[in-house]
C-alpha atoms as a PDB file:
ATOM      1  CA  UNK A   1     -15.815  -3.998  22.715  1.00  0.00           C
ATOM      2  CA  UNK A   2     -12.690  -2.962  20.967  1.00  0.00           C
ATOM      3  CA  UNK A   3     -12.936   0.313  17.979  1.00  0.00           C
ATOM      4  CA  UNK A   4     -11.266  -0.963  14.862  1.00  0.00           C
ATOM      5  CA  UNK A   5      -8.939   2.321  13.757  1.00  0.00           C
ATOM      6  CA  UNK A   6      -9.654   3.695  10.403  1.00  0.00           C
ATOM      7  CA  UNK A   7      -7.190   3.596   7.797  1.00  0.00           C
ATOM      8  CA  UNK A   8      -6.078   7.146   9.045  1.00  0.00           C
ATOM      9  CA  UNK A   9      -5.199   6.220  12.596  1.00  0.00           C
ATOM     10  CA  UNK A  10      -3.557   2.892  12.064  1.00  0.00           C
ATOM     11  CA  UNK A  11       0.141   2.583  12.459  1.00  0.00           C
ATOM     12  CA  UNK A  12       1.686   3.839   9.059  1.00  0.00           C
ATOM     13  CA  UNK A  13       5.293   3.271   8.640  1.00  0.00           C
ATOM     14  CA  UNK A  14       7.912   4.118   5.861  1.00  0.00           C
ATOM     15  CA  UNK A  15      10.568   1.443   4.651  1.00  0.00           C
ATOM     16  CA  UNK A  16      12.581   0.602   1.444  1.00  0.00           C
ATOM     17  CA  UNK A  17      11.645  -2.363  -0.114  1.00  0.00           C
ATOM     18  CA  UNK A  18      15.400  -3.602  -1.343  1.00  0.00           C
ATOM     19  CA  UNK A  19      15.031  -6.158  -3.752  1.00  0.00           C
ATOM     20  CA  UNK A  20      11.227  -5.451  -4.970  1.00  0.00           C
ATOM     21  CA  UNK A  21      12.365  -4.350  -8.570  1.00  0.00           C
ATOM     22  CA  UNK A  22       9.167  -7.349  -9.896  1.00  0.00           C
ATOM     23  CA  UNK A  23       6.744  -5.246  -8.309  1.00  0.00           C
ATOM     24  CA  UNK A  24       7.799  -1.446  -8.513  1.00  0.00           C
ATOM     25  CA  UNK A  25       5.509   0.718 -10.531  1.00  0.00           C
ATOM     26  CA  UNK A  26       6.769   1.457 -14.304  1.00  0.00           C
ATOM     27  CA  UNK A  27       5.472   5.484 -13.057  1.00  0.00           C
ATOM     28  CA  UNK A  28       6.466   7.379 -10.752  1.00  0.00           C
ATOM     29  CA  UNK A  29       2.601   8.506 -10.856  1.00  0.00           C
ATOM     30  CA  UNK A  30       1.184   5.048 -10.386  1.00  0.00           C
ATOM     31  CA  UNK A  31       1.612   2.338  -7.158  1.00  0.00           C
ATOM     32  CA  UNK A  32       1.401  -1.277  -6.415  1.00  0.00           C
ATOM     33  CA  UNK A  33      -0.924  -1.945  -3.337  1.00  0.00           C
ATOM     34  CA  UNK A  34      -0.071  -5.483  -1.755  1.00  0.00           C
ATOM     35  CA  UNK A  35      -3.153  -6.761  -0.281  1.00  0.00           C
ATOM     36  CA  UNK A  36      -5.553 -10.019   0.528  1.00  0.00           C
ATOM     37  CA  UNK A  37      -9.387 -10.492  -0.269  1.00  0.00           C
ATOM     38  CA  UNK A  38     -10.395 -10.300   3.290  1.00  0.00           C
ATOM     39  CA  UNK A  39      -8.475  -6.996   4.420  1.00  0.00           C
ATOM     40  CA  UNK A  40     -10.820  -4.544   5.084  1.00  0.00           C
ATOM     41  CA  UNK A  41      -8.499  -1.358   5.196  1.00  0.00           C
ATOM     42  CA  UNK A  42      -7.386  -3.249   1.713  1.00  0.00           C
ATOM     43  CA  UNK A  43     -11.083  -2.457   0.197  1.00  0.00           C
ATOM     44  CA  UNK A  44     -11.266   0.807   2.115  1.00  0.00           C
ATOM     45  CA  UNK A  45      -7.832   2.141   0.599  1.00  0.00           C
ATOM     46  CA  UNK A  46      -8.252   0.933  -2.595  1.00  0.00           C
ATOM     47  CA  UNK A  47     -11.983   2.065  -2.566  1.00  0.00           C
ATOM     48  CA  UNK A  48     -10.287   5.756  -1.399  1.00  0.00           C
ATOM     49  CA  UNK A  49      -7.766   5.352  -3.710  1.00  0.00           C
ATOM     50  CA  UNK A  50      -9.880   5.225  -6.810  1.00  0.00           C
ATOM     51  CA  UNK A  51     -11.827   8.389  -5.755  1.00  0.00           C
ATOM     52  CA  UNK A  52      -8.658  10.279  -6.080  1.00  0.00           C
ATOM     53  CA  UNK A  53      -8.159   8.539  -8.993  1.00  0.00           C
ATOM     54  CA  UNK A  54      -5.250   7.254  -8.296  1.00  0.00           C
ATOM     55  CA  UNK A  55      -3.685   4.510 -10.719  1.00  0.00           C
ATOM     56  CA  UNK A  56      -2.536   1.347  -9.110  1.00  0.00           C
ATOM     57  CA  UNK A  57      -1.540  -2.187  -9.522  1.00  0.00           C
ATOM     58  CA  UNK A  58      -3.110  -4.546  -6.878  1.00  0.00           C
ATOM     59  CA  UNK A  59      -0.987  -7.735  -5.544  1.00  0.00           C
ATOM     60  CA  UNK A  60      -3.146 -10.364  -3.871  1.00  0.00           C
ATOM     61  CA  UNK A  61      -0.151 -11.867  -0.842  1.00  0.00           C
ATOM     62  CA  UNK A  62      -1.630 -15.011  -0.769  1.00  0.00           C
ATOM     63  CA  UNK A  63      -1.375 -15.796  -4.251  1.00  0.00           C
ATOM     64  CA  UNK A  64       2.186 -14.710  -4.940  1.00  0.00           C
ATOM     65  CA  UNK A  65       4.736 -16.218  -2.116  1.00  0.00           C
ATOM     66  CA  UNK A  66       7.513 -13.772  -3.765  1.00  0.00           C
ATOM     67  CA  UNK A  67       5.301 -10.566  -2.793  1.00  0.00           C
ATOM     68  CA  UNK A  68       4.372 -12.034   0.429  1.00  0.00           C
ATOM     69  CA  UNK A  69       8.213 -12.352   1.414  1.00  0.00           C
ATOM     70  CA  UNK A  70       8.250  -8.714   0.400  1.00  0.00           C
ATOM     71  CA  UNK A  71       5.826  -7.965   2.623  1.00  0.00           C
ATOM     72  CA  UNK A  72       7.173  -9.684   5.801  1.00  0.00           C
ATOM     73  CA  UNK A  73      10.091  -7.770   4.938  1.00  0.00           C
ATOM     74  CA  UNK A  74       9.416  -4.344   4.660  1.00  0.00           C
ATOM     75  CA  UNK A  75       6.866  -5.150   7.873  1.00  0.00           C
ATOM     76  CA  UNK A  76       9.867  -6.170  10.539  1.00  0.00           C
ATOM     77  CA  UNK A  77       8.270 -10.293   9.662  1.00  0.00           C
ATOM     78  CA  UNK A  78       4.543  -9.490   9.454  1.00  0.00           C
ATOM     79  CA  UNK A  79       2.484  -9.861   6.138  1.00  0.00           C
ATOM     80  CA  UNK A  80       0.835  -6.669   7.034  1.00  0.00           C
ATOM     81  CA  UNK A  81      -1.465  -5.154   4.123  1.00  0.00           C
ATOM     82  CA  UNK A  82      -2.153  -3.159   3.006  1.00  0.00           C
ATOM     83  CA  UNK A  83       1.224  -2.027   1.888  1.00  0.00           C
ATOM     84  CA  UNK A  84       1.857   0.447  -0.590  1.00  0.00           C
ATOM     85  CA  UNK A  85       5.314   0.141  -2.599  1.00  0.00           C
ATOM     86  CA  UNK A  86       6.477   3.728  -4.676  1.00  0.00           C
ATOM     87  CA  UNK A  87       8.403   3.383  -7.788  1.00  0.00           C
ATOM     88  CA  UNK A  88      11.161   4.883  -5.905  1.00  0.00           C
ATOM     89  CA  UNK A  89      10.982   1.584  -3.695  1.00  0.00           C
ATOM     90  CA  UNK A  90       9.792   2.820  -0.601  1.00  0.00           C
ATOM     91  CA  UNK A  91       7.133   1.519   1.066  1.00  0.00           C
ATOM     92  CA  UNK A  92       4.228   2.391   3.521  1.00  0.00           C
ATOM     93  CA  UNK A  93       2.005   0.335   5.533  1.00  0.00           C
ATOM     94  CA  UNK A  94      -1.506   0.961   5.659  1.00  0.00           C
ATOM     95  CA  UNK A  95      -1.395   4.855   4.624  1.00  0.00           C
ATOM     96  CA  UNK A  96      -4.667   6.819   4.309  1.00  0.00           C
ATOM     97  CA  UNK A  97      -5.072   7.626   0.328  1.00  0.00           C
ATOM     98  CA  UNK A  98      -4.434  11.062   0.308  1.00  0.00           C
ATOM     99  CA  UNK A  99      -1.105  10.100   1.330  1.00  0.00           C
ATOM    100  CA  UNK A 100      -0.314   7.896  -1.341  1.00  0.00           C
ATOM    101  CA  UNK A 101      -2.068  10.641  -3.606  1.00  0.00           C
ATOM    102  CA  UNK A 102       0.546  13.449  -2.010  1.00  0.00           C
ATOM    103  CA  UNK A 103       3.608  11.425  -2.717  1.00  0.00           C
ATOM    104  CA  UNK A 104       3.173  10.765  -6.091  1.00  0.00           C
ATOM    105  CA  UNK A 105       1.799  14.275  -7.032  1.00  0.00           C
ATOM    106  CA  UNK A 106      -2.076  13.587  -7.874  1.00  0.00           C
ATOM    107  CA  UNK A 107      -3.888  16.769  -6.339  1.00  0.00           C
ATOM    108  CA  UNK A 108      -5.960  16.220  -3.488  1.00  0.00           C
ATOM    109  CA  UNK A 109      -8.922  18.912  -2.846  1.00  0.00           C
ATOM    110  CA  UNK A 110      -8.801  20.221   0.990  1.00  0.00           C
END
């Protein structure tokens, strides 16, 4: 049997999503979290995400083809969630919270 990696040891990479103006946070304190109902590490980073309190706008994939393309793209073709887009327009693919916490300045307790 096969461990599933946690949100913190899955691959997390770092792209700019040209073209995703429809979906950039309005705050540079605030994200949008592309994601599908049956992604695990979607409930598990959103779940972590709210304990920071971290303010975010969720984008189910499947039901918006425009966000999926965004997706692929910022993926190298894959509709890999979840992925977390900045207001700046990066992205990052299935980052553990505090991460997403760090980059947009919400303190995170050691």
């Amino acid at each position: 049997m096969t461990a599933v990696p946690t949100s913190d040891e899955a691959p997390v990479r770092d792209r700019s999503a040209d073209g995703a103006a429809a979906y950039r946070p309005a705050s540079a304190h605030s994200v949008t979290v592309f994601t599908t109902p049956w992604c695990g590490y979607c409930r598990s980073l959103k779940r972590n995400l709210d304990s920071l309190g971290v303010s975010y706008r969720e984008v189910n994939i499947e039901d918006e083809p425009e966000a999926a393309l965004l997706v692929s793209r910022v993926n190298g073709g894959n509709q890999t969630v979840p992925t977390v887009l900045f207001a700046d327009g990066t992205t990052l693919t299935n980052p553990p919270a505090s991460e997403v916490a760090r980059r947009i300045g919400v303190a995170v307790g050691s």
